[in-house]
N, C-alpha and C. Protein backbone atom coordinates (compact mmCIF):
# COMPACT_ATOMS: atom_id res chain seq x y z
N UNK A 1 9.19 -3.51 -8.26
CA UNK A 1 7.86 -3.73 -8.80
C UNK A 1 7.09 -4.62 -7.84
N UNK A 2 5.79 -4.14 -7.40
CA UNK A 2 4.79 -5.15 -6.51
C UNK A 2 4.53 -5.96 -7.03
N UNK A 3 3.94 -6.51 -8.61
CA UNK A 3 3.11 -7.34 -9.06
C UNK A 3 1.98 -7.55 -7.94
N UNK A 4 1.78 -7.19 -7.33
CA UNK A 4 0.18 -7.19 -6.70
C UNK A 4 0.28 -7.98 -5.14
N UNK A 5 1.43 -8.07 -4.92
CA UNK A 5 1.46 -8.63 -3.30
C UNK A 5 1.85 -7.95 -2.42
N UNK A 6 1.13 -8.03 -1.47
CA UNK A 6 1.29 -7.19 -0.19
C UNK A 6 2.60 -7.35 0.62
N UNK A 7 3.33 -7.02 1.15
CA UNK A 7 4.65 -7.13 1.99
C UNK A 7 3.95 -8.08 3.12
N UNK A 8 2.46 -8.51 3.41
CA UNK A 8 2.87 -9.20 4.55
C UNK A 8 2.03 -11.12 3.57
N UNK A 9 1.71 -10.57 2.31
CA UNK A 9 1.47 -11.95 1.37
C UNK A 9 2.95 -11.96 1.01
N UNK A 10 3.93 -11.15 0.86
CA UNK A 10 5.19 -11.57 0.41
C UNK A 10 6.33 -12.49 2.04
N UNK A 11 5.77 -11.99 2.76
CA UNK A 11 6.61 -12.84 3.84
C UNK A 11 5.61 -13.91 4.13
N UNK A 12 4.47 -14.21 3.96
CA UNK A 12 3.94 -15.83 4.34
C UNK A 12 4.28 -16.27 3.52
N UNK A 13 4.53 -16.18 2.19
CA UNK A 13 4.71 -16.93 0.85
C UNK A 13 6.23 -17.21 0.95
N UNK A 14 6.75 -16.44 1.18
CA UNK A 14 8.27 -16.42 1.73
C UNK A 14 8.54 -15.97 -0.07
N UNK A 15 7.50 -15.47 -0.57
CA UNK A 15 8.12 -14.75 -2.09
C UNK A 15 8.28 -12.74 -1.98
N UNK A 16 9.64 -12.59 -1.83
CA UNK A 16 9.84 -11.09 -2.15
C UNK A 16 10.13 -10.56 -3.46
N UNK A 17 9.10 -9.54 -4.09
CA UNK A 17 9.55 -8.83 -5.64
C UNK A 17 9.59 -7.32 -5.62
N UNK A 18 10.03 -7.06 -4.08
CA UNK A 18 10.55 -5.40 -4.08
C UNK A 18 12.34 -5.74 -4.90
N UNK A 19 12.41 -4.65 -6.25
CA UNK A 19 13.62 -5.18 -6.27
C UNK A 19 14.62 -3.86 -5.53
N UNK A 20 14.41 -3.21 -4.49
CA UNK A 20 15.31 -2.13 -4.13
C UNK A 20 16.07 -1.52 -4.58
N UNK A 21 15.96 -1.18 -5.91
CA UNK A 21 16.70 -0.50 -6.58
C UNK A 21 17.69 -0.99 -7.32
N UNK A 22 17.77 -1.99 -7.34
CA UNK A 22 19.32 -2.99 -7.58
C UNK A 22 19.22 -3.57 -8.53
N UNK A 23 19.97 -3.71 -9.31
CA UNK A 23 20.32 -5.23 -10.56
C UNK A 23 19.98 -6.61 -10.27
N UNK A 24 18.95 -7.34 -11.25
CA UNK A 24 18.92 -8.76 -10.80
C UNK A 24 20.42 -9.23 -11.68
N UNK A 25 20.94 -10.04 -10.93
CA UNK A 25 21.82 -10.91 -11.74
C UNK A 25 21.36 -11.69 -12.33
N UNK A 26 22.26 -12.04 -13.78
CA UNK A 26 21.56 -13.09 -14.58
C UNK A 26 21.51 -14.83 -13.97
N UNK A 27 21.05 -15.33 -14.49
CA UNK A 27 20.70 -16.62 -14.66
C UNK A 27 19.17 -16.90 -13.92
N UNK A 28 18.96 -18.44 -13.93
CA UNK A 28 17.66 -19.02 -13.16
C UNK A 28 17.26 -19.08 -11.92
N UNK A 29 18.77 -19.90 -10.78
CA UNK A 29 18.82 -19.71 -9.99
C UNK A 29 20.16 -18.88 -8.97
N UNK A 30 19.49 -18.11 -7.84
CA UNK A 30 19.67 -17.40 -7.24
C UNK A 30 20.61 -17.78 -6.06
N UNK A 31 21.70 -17.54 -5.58
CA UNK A 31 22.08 -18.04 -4.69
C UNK A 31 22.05 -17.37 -3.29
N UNK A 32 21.76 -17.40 -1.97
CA UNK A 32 21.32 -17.25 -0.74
C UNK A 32 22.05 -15.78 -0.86
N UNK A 33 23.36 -15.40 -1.35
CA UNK A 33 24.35 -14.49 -1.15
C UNK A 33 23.89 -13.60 -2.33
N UNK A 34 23.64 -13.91 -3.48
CA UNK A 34 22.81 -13.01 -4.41
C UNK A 34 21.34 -12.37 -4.16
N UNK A 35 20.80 -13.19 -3.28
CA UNK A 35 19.40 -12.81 -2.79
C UNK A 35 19.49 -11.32 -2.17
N UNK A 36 20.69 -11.79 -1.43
CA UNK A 36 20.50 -11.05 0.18
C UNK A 36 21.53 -9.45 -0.65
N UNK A 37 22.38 -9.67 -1.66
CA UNK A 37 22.71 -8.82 -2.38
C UNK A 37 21.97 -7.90 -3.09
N UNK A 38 21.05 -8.53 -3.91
CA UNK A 38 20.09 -7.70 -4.58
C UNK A 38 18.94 -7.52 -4.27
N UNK A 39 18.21 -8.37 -2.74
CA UNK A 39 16.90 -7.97 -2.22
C UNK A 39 16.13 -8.75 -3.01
N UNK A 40 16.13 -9.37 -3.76
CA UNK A 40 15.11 -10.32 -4.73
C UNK A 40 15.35 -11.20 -3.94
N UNK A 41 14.17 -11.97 -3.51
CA UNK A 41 13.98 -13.36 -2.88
C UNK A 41 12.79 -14.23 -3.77
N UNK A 42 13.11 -14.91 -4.88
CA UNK A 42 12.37 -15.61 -5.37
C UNK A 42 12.00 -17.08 -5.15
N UNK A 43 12.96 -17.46 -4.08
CA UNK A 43 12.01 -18.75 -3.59
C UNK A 43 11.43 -18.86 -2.54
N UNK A 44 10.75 -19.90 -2.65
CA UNK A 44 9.45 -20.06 -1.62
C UNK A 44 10.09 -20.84 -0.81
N UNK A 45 11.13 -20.84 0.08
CA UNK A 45 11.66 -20.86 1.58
C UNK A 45 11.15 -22.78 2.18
N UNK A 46 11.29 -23.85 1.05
CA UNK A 46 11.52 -24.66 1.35
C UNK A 46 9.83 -24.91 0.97
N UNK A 47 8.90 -24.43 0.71
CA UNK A 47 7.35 -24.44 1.06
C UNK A 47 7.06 -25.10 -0.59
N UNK A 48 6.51 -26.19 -1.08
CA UNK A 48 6.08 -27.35 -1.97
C UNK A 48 5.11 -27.02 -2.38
N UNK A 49 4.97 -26.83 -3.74
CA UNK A 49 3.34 -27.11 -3.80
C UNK A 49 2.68 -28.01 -4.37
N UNK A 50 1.73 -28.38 -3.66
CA UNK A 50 1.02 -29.80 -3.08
C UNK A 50 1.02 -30.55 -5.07
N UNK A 51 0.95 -31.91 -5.24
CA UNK A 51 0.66 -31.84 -7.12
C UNK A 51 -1.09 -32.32 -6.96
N UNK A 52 -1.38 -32.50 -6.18
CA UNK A 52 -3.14 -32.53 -6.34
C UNK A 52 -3.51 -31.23 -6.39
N UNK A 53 -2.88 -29.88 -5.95
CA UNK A 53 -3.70 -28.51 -6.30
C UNK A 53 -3.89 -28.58 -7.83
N UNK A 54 -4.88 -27.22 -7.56
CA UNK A 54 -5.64 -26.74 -9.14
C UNK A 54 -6.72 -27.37 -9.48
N UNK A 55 -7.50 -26.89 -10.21
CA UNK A 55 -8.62 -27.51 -10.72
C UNK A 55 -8.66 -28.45 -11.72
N UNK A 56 -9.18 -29.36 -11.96
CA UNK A 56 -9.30 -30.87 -13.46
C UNK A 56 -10.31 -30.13 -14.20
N UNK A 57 -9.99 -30.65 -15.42
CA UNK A 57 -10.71 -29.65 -16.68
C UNK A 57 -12.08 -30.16 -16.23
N UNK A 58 -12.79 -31.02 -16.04
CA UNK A 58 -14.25 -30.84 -15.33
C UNK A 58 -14.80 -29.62 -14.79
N UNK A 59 -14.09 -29.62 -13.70
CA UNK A 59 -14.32 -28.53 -13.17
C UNK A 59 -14.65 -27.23 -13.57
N UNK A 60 -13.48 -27.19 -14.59
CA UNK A 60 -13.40 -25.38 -15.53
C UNK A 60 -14.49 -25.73 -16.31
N UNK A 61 -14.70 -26.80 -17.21
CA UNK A 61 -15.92 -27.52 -18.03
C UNK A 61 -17.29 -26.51 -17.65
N UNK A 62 -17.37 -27.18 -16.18
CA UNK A 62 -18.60 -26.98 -15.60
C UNK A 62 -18.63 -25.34 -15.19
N UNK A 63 -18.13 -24.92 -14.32
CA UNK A 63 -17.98 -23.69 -14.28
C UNK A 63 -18.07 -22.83 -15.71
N UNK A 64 -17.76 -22.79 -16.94
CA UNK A 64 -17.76 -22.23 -17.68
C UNK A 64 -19.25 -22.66 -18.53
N UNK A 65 -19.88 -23.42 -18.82
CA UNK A 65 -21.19 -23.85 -18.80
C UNK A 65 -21.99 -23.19 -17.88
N UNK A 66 -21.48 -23.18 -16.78
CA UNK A 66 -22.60 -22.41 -15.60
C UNK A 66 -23.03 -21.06 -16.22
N UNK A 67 -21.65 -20.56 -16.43
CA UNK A 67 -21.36 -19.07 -16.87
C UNK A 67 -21.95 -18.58 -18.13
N UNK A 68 -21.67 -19.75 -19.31
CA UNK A 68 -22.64 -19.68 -20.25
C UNK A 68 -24.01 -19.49 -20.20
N UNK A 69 -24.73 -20.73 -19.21
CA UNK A 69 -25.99 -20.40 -19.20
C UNK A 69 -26.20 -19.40 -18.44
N UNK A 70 -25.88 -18.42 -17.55
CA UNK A 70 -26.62 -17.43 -17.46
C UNK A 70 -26.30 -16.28 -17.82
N UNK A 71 -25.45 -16.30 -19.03
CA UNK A 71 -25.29 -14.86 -19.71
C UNK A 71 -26.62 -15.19 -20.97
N UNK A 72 -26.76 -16.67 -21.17
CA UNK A 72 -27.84 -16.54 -22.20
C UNK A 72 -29.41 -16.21 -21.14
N UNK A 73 -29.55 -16.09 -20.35
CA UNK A 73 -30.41 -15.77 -19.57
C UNK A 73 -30.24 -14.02 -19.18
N UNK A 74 -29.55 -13.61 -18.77
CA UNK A 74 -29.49 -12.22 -18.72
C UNK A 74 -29.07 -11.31 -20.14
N UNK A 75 -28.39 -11.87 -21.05
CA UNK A 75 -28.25 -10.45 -21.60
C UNK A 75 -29.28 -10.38 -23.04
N UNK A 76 -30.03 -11.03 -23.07
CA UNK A 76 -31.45 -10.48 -23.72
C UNK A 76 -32.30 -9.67 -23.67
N UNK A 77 -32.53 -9.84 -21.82
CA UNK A 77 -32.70 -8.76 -21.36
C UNK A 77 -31.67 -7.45 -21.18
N UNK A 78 -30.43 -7.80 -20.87
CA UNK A 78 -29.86 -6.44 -20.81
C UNK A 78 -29.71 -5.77 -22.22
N UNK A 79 -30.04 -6.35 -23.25
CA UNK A 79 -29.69 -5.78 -24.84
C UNK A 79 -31.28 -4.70 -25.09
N UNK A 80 -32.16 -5.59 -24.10
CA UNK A 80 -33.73 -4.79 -24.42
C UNK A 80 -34.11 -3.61 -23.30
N UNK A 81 -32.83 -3.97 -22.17
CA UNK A 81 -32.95 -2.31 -21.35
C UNK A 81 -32.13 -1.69 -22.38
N UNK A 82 -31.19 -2.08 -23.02
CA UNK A 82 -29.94 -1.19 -23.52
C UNK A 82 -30.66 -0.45 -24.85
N UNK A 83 -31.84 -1.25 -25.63
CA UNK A 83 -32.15 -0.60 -26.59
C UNK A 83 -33.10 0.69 -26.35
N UNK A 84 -34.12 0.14 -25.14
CA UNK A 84 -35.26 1.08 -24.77
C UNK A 84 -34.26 2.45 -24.37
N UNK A 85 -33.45 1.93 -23.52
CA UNK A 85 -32.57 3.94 -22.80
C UNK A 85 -32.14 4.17 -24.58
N UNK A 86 -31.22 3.38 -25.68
CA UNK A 86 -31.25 4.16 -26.53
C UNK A 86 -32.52 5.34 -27.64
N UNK A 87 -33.14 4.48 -27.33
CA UNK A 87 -34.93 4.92 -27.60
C UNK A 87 -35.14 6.39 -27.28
N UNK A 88 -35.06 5.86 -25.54
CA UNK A 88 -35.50 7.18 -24.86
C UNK A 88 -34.77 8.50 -24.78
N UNK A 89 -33.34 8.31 -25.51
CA UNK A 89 -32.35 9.55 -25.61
C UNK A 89 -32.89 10.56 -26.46
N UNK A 90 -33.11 9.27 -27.78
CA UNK A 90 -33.52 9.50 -29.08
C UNK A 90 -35.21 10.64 -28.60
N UNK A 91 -35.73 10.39 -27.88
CA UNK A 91 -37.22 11.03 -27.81
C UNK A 91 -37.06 12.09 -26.94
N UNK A 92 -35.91 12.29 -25.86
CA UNK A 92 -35.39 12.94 -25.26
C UNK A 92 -34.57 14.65 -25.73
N UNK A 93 -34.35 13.97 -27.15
CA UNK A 93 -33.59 14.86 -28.20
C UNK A 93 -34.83 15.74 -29.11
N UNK A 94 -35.93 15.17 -29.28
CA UNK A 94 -37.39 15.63 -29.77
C UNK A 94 -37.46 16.69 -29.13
N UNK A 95 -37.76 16.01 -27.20
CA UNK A 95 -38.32 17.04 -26.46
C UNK A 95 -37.50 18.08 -25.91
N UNK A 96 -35.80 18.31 -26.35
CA UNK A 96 -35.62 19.37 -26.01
C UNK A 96 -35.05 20.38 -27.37
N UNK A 97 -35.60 19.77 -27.93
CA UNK A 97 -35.61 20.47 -30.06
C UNK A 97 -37.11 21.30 -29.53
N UNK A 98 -38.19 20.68 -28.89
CA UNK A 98 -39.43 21.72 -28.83
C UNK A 98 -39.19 22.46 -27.57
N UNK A 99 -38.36 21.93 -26.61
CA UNK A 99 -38.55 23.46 -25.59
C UNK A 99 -37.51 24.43 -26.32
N UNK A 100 -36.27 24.29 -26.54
CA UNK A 100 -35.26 25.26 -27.40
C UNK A 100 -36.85 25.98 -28.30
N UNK A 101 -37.25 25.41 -29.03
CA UNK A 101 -38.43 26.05 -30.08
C UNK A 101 -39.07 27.26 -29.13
N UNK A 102 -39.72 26.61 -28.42
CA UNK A 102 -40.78 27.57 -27.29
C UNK A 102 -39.83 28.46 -26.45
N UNK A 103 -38.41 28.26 -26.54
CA UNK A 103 -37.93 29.40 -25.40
C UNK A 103 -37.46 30.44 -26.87
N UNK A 104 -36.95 30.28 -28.25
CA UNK A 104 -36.91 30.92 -28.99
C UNK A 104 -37.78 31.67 -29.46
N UNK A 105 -39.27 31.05 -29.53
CA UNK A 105 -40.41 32.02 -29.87
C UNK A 105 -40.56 33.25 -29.14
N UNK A 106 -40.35 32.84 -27.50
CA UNK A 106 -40.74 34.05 -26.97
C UNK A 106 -39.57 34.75 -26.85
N UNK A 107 -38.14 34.56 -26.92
CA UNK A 107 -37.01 35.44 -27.07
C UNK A 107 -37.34 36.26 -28.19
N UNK A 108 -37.51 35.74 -29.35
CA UNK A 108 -37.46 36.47 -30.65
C UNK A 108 -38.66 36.83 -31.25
N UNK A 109 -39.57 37.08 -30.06
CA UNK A 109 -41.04 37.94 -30.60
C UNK A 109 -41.59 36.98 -31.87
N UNK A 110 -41.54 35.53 -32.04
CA UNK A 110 -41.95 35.07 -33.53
C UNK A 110 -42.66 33.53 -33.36
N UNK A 111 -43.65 34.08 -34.52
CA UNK A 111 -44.72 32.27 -33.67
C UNK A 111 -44.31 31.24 -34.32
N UNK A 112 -43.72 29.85 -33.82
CA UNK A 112 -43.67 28.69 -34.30
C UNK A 112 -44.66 27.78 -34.73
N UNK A 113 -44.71 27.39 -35.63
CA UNK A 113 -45.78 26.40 -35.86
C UNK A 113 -44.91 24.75 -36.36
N UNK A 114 -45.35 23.76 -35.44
CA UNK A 114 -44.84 22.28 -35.29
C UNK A 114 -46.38 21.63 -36.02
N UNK A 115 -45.55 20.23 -37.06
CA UNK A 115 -46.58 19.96 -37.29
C UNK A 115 -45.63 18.74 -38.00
N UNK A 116 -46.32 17.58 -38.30
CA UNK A 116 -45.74 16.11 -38.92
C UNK A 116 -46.50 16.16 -40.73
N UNK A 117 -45.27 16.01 -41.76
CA UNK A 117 -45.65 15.47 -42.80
C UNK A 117 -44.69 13.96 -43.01
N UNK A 118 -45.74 13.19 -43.39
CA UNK A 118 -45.32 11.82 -43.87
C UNK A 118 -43.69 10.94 -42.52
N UNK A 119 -44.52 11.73 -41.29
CA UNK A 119 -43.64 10.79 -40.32
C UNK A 119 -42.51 11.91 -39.90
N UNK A 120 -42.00 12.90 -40.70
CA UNK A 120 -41.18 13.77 -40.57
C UNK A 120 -41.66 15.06 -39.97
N UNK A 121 -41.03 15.61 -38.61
CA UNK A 121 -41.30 16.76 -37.99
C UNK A 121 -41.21 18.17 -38.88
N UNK A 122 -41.88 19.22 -39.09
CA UNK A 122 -41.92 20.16 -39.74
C UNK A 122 -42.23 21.37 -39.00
N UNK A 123 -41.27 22.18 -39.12
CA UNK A 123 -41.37 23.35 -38.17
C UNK A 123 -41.51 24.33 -39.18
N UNK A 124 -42.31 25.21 -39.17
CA UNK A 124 -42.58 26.29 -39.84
C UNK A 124 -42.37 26.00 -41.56
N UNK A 125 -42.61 24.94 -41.85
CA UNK A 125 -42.83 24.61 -43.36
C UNK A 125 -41.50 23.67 -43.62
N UNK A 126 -40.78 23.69 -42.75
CA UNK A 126 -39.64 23.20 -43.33
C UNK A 126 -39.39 21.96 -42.46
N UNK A 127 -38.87 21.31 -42.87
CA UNK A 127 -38.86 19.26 -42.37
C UNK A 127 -37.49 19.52 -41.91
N UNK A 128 -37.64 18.76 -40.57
CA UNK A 128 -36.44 18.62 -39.84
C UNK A 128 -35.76 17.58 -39.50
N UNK A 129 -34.61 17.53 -40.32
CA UNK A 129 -34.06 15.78 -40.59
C UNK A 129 -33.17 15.52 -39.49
N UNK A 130 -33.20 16.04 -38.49
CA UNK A 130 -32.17 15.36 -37.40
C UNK A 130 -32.65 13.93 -36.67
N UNK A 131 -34.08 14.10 -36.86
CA UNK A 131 -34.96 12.79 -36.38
C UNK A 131 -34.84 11.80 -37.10
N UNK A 132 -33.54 11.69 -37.98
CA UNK A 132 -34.53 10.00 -38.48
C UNK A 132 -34.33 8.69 -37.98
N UNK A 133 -35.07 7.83 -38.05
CA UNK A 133 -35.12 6.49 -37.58
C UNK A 133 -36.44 6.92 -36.52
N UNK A 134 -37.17 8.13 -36.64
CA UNK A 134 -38.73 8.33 -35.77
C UNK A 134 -39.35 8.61 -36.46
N UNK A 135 -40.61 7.97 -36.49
CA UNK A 135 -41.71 8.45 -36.80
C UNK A 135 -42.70 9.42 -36.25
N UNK A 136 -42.81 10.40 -36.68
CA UNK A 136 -43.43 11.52 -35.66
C UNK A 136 -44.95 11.52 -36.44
N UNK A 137 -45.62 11.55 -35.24
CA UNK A 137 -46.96 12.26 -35.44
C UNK A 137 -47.61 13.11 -34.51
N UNK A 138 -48.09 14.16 -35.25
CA UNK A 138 -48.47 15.21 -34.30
C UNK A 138 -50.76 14.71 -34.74
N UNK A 139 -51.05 14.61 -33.74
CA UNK A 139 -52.96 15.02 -33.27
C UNK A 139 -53.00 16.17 -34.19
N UNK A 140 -52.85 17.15 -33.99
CA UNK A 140 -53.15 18.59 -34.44
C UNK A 140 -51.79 19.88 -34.68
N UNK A 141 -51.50 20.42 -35.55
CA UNK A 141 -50.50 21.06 -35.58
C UNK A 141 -50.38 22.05 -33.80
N UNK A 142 -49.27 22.23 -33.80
CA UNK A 142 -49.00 22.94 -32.08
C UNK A 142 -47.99 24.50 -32.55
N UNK A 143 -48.84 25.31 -32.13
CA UNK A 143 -48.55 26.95 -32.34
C UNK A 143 -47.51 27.09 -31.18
N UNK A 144 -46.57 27.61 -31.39
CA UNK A 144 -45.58 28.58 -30.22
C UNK A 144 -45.99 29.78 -30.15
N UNK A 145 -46.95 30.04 -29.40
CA UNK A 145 -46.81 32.19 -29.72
C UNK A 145 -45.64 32.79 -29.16
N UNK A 146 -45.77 34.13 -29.83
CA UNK A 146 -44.32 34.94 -29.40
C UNK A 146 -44.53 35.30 -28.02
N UNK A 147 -45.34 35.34 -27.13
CA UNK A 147 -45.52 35.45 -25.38
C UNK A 147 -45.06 34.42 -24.79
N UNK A 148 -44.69 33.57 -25.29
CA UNK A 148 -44.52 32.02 -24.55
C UNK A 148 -45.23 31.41 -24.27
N UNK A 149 -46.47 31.20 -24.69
CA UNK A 149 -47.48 30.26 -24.65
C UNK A 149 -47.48 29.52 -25.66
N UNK A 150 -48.69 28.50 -25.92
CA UNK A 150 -48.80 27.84 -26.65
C UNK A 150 -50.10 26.98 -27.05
N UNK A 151 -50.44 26.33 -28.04
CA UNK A 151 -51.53 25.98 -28.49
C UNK A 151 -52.12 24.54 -27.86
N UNK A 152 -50.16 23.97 -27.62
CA UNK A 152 -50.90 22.48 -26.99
C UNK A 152 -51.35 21.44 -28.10
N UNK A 153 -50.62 20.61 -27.19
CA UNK A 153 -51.22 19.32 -27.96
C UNK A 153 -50.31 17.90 -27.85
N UNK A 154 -50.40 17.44 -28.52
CA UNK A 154 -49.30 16.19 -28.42
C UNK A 154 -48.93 15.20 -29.86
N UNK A 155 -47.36 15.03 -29.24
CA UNK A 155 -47.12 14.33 -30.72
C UNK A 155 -46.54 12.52 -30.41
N UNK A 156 -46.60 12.13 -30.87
CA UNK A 156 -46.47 10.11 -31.15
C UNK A 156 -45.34 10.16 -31.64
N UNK A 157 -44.28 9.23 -30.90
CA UNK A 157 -42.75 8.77 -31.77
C UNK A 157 -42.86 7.62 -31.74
N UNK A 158 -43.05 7.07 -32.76
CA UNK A 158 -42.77 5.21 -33.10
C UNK A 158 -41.31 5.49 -33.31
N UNK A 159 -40.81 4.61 -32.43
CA UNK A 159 -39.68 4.05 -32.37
C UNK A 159 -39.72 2.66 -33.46
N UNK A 160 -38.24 2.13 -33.28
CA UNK A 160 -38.14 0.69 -33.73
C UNK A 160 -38.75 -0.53 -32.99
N UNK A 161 -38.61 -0.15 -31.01
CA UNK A 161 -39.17 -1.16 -30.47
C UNK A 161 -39.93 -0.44 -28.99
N UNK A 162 -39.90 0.47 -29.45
CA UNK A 162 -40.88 1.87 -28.05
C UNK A 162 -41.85 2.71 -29.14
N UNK A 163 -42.71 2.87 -28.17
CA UNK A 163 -43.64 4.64 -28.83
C UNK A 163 -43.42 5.32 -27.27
N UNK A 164 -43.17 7.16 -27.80
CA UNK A 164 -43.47 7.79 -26.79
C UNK A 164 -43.85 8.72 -26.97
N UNK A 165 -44.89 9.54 -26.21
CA UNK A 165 -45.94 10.27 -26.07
C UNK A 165 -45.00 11.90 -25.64
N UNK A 166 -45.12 13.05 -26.33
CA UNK A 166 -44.60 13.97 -25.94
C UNK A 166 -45.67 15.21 -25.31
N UNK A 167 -46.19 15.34 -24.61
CA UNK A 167 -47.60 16.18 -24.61
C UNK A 167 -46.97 17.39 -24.15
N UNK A 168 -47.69 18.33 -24.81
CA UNK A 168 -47.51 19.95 -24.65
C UNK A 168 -48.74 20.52 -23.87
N UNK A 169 -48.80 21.02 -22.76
CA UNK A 169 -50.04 21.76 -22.12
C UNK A 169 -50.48 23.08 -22.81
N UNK A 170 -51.36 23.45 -22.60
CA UNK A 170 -51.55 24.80 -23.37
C UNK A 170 -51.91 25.33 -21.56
N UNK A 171 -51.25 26.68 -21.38
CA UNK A 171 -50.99 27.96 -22.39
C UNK A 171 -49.49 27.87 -22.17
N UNK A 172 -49.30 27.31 -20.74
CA UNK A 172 -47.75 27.50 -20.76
C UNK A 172 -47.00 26.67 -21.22
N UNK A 173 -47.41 25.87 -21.96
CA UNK A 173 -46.57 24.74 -22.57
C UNK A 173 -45.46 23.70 -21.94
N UNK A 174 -45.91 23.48 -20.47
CA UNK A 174 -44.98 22.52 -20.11
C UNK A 174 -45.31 21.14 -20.84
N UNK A 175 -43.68 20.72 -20.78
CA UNK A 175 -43.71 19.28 -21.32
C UNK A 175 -43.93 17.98 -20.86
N UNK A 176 -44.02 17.03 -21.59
CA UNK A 176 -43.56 15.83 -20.58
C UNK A 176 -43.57 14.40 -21.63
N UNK A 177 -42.71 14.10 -21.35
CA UNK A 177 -42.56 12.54 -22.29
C UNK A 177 -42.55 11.41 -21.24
N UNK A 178 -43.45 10.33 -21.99
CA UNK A 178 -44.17 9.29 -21.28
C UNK A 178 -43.91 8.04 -22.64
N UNK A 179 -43.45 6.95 -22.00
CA UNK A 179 -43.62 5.90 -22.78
C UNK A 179 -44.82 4.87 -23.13
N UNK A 180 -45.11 4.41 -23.55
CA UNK A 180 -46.25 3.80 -23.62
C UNK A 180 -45.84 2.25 -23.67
């Protein structure tokens, strides 16, 4: 097993943990003739370590305070990028519920009509609950004709902490979502 040292950090350290295949013998310590038997070399070859190393709890104190204050500095912001991309999935999922719509109209010869009651998207009379937690508003109801065109127009998603703008061009109905 490596535990994570390199063969040439295991000879400056004078610590070897290739165990070559072999049995460690039991006990704590190892004797020069057991080493060289089983390839385990677990001591450090006469080499001390110093008793002033390591850090004094000050130190970790401070360092971990450091660390504190600037996670309270960054992740307020990273919680308010993290909410807006959830936002924008969410409006993302709108705008490809209306192109699926507009590539179905003109597959299946049949006109769509999009339109908002009481915040809820309504496609051809019927309310479409996959949206909730948006508020939709449509300007003017928006026609799909069965050619693949379209009437145009644009609809408003209030979010919880975004609005975004979905606009439909008329005739060919390209899309485009824009935040505000």
């Amino acid at each position: 097993m490596n535990r994570g040292f390199t063969p040439h950090q295991q000879k400056a350290t004078g610590v070897n943990l290739w165990m070559k295949g072999k049995n460690i013998p039991s006990g704590a310590g190892f004797t020069p003739h057991q080493q060289k038997a089983t390839g385990v070399n677990l001591w450090m070859k006469g080499k001390n370590i110093p008793s002033g190393a390591g850090f004094t709890l000050v130190e970790i104190l401070i360092v971990i305070s450091i660390v504190g204050i600037m996670l309270s500095v960054v992740m307020p912001v990273s919680y308010s990028m993290y909410k807006t991309y959830q936002e924008s999935l969410e409006a993302e999922k709108v705008l490809i519920f209306l192109s699926s719509l507009k590539r179905e109209s003109f597959l299946y010869s049949k006109e769509s009509l999009v339109d908002t009651k009481d915040g809820k998207l309504v496609v051809d009379g019927s309310e479409k609950r996959e949206f909730k937690d948006i508020f939709i508003h449509a300007e003017r109801p928006i026609l799909f004709y069965k050619n693949g065109t379209t009437s145009g127009g644009k609809l408003r998603l209030n979010m919880k902490s975004n609005i975004f703008l979905i606009g439909i061009d008329p005739p060919l109905g390209e899309m485009r979502l824009t935040r505000q």
